[in-house]
N, C-alpha and C. Protein backbone atom coordinates (compact mmCIF):
# COMPACT_ATOMS: atom_id res chain seq x y z
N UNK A 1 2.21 2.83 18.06
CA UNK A 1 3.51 3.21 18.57
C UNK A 1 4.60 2.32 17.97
N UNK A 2 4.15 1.02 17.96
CA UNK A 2 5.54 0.03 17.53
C UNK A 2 5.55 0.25 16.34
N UNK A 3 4.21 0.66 15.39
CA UNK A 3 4.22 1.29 13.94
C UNK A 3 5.34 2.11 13.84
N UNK A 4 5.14 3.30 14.08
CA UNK A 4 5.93 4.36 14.18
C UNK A 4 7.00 4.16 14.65
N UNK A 5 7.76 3.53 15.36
CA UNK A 5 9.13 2.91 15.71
C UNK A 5 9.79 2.05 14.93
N UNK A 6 9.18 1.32 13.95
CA UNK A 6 9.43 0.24 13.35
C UNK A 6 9.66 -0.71 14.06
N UNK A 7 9.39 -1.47 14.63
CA UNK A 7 9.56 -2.56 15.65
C UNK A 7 10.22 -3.39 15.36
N UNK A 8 8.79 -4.02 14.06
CA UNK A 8 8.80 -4.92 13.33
C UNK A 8 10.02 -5.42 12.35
N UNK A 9 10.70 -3.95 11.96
CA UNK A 9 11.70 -4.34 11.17
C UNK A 9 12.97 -4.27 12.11
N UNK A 10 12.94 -4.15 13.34
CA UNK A 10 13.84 -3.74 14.52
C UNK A 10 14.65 -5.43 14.11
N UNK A 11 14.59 -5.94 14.03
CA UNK A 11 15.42 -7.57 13.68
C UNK A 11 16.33 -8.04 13.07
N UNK A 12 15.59 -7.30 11.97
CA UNK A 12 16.23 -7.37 10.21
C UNK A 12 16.92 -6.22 10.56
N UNK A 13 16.70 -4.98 10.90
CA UNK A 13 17.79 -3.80 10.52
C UNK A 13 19.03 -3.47 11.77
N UNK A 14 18.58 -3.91 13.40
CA UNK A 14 19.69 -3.90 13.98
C UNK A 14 19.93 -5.21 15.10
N UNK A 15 19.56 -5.73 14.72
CA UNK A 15 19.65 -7.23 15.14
C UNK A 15 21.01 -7.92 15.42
N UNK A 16 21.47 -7.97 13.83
CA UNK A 16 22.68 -8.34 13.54
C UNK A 16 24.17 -7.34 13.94
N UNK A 17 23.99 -6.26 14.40
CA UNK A 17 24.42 -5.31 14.83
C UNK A 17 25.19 -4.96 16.15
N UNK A 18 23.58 -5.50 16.58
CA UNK A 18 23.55 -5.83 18.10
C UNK A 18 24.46 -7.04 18.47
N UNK A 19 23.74 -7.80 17.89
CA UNK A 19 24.65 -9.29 18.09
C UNK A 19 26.04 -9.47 17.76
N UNK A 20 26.79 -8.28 17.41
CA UNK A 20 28.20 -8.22 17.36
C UNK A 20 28.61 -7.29 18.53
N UNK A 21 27.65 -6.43 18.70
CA UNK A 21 28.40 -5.64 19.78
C UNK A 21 28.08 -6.57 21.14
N UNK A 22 27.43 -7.53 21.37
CA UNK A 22 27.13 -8.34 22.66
C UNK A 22 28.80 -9.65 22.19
N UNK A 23 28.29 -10.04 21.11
CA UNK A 23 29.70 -10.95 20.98
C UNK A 23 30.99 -10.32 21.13
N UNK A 24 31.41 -9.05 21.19
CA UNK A 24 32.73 -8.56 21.31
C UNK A 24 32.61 -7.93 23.17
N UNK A 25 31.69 -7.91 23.78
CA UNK A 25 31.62 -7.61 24.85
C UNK A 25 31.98 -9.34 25.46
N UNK A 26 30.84 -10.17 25.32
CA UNK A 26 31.38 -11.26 26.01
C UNK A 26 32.65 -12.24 25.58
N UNK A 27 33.26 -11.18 24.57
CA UNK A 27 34.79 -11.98 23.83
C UNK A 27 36.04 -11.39 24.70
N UNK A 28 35.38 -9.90 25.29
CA UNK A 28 36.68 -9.46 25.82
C UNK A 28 36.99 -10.54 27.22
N UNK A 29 38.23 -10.39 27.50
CA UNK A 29 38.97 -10.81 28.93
C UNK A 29 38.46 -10.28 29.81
N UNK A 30 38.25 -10.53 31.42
CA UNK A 30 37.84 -10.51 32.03
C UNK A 30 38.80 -8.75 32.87
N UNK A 31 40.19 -8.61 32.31
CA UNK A 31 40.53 -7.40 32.96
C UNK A 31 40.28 -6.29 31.99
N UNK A 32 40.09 -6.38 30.56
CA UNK A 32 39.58 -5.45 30.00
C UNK A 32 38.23 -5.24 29.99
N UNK A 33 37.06 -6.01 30.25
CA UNK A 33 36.11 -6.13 30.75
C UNK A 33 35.84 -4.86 32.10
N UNK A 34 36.26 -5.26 33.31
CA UNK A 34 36.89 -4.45 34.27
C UNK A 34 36.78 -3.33 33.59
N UNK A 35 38.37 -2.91 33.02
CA UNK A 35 38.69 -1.65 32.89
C UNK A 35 37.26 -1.16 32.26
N UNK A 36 36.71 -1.48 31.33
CA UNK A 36 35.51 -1.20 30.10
C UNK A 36 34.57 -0.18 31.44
N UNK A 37 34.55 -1.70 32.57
CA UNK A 37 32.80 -1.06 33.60
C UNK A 37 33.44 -0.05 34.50
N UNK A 38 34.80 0.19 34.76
CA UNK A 38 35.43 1.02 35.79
C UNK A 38 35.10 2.76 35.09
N UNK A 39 35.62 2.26 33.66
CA UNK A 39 36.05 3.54 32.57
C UNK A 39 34.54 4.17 32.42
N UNK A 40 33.49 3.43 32.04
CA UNK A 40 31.93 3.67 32.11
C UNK A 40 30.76 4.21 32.91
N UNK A 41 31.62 3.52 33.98
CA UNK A 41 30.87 3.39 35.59
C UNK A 41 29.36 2.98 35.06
N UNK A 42 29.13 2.15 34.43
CA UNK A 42 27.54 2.35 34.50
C UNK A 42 27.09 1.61 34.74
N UNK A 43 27.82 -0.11 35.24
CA UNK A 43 27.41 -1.29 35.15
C UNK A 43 27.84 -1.67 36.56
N UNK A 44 26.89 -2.43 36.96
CA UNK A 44 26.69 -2.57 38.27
C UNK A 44 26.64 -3.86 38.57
N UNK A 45 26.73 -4.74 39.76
CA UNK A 45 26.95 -5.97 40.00
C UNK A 45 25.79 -6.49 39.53
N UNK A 46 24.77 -6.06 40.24
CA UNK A 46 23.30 -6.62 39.98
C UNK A 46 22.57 -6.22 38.26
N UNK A 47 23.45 -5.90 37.79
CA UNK A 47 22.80 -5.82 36.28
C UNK A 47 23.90 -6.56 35.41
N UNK A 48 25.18 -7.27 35.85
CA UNK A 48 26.07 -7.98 35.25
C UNK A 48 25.25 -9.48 35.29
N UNK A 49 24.52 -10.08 35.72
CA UNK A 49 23.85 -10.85 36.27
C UNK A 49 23.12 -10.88 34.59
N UNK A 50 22.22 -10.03 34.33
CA UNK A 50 20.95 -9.32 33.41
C UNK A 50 22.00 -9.32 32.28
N UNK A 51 22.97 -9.48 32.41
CA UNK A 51 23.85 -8.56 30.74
C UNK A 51 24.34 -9.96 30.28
N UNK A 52 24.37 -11.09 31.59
CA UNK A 52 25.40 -12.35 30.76
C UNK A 52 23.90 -13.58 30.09
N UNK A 53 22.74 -12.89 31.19
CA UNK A 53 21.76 -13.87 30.71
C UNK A 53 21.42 -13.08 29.26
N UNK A 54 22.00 -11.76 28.59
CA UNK A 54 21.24 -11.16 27.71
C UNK A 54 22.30 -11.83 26.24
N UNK A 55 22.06 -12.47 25.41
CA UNK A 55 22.93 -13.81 24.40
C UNK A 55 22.59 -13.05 23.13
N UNK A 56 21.26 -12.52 22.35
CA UNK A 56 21.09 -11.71 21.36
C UNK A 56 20.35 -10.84 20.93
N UNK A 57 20.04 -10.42 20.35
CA UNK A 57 19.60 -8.56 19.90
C UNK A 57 18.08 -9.49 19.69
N UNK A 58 17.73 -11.05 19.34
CA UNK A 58 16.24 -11.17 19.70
C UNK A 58 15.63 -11.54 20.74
N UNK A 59 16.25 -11.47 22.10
CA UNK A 59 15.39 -11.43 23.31
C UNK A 59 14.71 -10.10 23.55
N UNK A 60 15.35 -9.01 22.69
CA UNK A 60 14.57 -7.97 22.78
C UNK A 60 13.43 -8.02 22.93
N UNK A 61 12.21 -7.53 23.60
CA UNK A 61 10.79 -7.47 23.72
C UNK A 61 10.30 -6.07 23.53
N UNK A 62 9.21 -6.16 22.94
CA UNK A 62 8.95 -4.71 23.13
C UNK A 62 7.95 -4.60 24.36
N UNK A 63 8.32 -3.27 24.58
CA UNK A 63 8.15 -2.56 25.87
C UNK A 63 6.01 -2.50 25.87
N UNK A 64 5.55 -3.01 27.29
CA UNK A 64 4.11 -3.20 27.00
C UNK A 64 4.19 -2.24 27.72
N UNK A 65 2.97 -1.07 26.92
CA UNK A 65 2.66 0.15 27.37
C UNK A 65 0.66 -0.11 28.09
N UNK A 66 0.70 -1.20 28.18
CA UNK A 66 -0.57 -1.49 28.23
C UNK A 66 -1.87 -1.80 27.52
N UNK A 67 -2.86 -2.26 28.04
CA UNK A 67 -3.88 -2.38 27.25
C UNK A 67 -4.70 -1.46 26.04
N UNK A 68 -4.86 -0.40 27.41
CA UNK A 68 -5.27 0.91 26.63
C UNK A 68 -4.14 1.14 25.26
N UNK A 69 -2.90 1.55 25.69
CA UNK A 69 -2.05 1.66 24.58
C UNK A 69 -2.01 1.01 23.35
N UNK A 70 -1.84 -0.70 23.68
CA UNK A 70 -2.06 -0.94 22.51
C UNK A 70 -3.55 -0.96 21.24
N UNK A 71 -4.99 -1.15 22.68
CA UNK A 71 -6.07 -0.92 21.89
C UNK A 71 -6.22 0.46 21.14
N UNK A 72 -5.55 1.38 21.39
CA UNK A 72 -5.17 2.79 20.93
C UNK A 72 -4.67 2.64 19.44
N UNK A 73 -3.40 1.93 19.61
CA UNK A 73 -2.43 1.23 17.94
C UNK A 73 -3.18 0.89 16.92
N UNK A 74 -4.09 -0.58 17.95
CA UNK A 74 -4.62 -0.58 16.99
C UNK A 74 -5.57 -0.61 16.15
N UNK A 75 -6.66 0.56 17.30
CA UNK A 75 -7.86 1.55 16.48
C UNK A 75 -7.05 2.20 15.17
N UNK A 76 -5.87 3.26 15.88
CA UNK A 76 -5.13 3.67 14.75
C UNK A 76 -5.05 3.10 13.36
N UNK A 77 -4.20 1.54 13.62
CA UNK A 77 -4.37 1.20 12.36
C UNK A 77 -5.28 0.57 11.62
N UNK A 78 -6.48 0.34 12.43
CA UNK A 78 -7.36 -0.19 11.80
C UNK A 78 -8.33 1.32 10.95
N UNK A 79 -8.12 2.13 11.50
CA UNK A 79 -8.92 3.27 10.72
C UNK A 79 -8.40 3.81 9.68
N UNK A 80 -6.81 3.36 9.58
CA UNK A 80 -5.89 3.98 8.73
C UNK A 80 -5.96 2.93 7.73
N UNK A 81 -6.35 1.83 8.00
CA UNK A 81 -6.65 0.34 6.97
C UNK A 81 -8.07 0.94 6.30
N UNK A 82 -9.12 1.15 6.97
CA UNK A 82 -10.56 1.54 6.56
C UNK A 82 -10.09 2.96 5.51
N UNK A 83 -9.81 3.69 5.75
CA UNK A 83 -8.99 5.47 5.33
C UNK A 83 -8.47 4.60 4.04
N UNK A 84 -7.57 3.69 3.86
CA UNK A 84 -6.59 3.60 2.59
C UNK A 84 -7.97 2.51 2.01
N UNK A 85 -8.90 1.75 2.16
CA UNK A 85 -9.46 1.05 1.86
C UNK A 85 -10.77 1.56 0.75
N UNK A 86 -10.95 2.72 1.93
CA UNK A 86 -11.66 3.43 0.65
C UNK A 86 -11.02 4.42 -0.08
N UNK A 87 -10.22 5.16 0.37
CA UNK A 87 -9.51 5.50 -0.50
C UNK A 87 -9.36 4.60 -1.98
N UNK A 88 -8.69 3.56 -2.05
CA UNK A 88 -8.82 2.45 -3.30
C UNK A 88 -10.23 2.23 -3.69
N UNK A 89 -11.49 2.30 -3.07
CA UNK A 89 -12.01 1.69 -3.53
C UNK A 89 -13.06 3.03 -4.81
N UNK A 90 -12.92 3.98 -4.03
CA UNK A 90 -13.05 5.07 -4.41
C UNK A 90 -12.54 5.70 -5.75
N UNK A 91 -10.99 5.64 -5.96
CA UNK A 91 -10.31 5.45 -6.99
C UNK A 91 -10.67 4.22 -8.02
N UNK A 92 -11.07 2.76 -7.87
CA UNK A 92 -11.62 1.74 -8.29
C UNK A 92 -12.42 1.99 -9.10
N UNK A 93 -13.43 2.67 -8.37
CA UNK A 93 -15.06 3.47 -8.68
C UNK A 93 -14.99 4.07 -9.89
N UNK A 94 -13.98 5.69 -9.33
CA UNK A 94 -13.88 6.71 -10.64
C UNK A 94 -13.51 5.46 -11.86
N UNK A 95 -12.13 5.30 -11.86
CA UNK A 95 -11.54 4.59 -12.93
C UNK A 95 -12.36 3.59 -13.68
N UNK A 96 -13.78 3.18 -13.13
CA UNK A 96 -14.72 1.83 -14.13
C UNK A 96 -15.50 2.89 -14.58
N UNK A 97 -16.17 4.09 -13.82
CA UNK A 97 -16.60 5.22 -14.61
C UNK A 97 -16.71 5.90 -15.57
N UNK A 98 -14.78 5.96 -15.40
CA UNK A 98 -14.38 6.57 -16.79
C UNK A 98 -14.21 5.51 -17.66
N UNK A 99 -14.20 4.34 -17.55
CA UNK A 99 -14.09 3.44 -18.44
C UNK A 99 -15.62 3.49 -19.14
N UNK A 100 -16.41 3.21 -17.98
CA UNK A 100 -17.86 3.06 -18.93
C UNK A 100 -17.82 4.56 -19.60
N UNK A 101 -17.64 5.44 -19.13
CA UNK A 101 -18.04 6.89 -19.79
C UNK A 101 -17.55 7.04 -21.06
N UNK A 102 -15.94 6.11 -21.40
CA UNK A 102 -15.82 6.07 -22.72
C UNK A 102 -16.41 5.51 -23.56
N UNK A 103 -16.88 4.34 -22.92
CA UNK A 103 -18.12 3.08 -23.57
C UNK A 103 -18.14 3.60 -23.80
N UNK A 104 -19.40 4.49 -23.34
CA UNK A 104 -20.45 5.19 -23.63
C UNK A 104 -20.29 6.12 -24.56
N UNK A 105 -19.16 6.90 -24.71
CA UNK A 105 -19.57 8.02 -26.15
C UNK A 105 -19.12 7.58 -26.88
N UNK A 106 -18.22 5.94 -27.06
CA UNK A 106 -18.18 5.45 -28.57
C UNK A 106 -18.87 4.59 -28.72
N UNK A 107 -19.75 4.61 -28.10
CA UNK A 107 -21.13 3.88 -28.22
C UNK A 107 -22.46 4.56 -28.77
N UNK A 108 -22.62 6.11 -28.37
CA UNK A 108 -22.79 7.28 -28.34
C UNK A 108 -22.74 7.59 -30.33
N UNK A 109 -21.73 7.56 -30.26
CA UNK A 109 -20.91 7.86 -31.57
C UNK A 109 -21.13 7.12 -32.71
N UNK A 110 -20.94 5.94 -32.28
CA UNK A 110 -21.74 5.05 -33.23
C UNK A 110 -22.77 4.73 -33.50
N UNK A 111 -23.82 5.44 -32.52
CA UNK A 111 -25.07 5.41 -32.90
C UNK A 111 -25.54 6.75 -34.16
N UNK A 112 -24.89 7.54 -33.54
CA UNK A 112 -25.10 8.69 -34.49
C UNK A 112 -24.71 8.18 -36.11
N UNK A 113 -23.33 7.59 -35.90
CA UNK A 113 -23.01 7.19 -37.43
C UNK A 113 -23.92 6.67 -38.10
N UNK A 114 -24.38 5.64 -37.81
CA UNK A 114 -25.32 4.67 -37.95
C UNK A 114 -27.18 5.74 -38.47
N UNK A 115 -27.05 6.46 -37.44
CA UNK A 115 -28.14 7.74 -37.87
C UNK A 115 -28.07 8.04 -39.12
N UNK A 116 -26.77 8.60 -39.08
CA UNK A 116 -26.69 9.14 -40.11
C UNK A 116 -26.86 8.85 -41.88
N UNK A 117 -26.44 7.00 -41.40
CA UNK A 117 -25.76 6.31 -42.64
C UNK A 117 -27.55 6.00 -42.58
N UNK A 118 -28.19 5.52 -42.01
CA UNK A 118 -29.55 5.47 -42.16
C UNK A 118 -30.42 6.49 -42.87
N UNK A 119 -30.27 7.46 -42.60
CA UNK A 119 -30.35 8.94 -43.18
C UNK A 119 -30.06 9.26 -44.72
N UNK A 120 -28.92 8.22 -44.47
CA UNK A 120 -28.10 8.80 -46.40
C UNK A 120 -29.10 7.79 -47.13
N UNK A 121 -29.30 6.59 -46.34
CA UNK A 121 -29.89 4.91 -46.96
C UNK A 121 -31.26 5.53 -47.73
N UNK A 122 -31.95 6.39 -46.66
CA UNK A 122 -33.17 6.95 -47.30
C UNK A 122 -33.33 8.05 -47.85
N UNK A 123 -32.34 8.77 -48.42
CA UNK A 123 -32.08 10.09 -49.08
C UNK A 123 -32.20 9.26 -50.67
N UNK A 124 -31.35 8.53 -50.21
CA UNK A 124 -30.85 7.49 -52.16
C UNK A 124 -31.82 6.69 -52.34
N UNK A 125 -33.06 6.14 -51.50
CA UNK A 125 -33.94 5.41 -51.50
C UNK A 125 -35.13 6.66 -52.37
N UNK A 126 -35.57 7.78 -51.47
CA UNK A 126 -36.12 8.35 -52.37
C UNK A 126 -35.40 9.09 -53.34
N UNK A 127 -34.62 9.38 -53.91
CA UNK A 127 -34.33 9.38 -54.70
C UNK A 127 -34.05 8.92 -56.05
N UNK A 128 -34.15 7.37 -55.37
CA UNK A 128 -34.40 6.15 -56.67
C UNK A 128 -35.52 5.93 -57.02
N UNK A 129 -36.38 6.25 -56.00
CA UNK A 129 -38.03 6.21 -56.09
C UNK A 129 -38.15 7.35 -57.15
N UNK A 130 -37.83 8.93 -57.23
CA UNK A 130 -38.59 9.52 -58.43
C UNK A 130 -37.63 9.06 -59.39
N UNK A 131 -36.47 8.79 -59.37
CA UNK A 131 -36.20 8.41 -60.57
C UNK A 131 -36.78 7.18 -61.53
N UNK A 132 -37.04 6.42 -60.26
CA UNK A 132 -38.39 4.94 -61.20
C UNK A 132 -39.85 5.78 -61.65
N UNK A 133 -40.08 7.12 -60.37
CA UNK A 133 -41.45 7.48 -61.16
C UNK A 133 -41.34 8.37 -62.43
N UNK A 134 -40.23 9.05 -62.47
CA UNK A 134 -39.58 9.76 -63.72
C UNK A 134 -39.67 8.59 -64.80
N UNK A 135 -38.86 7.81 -64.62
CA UNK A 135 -38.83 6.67 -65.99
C UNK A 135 -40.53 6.28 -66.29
N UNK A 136 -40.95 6.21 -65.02
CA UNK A 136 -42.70 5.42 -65.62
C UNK A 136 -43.70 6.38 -66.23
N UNK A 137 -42.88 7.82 -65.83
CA UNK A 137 -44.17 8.69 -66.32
C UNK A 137 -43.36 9.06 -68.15
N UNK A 138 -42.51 9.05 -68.10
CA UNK A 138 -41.29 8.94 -69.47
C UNK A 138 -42.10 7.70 -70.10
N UNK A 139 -42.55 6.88 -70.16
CA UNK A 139 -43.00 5.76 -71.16
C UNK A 139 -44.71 5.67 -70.98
């Protein structure tokens, strides 16, 4: 849940934000103040109390939804860690695969050459052979 909310970055992105709109609340005067909670109606004696002890956007807490809840999070992200884990490792896998698989056919390849050039070695080998038995039967 705090995943999906961003929580974490809740600090860095409205933090500083916050902490101006609390500094221009406790900057106003005490009759524009007034007018502000009259004009609002939403602020109440017993939560003016809660608003002067509240100083910046990091006393924020996040909200505990409980045990269950959070062991919930973070099955979530731990399966979603395991999920991307093999995922990579999987991708890892193919990619040394195809690496050996190229080894392999220019490895492949060069064996054949090598066949081949072996092949030619003894084509010209006998071939030099009747030509020495040509010359010996010639004298």
């Amino acid at each position: 849940m705090s995943i999906k909310f961003g929580f974490a970055t809740f600090k860095d992105k409205f933090a500083p934000h916050a902490n101006k709109i609390i500094q221009s609340w406790q900057g106003l005067d005490d009759n524009k103040r007034k007018k502000k909670e009259a004009e609002l109606g939403t602020f109440k004696d017993e939560n003016d109390k809660d608003i002067y002890a509240f100083q910046s956007a990091e006393q924020i807490q996040r909200y505990d939804f409980g045990t269950a809840a959070r062991m919930e999070e973070n099955t979530i992200a731990i399966a979603s860690l395991i999920s991307k884990s093999v995922m990579n490792l999987g991708q890892g896998i193919t990619d040394k695969l195809s690496e050996i698989r190229g080894e392999m056919v220019a490895n492949f390849q060069e064996i054949t050459n090598l066949r081949t050039e072996i092949n030619n070695f003894r084509i010209n080998i006998n071939d030099l052979n009747r030509d020495i038995e040509t010359l010996r039967s010639s004298f």
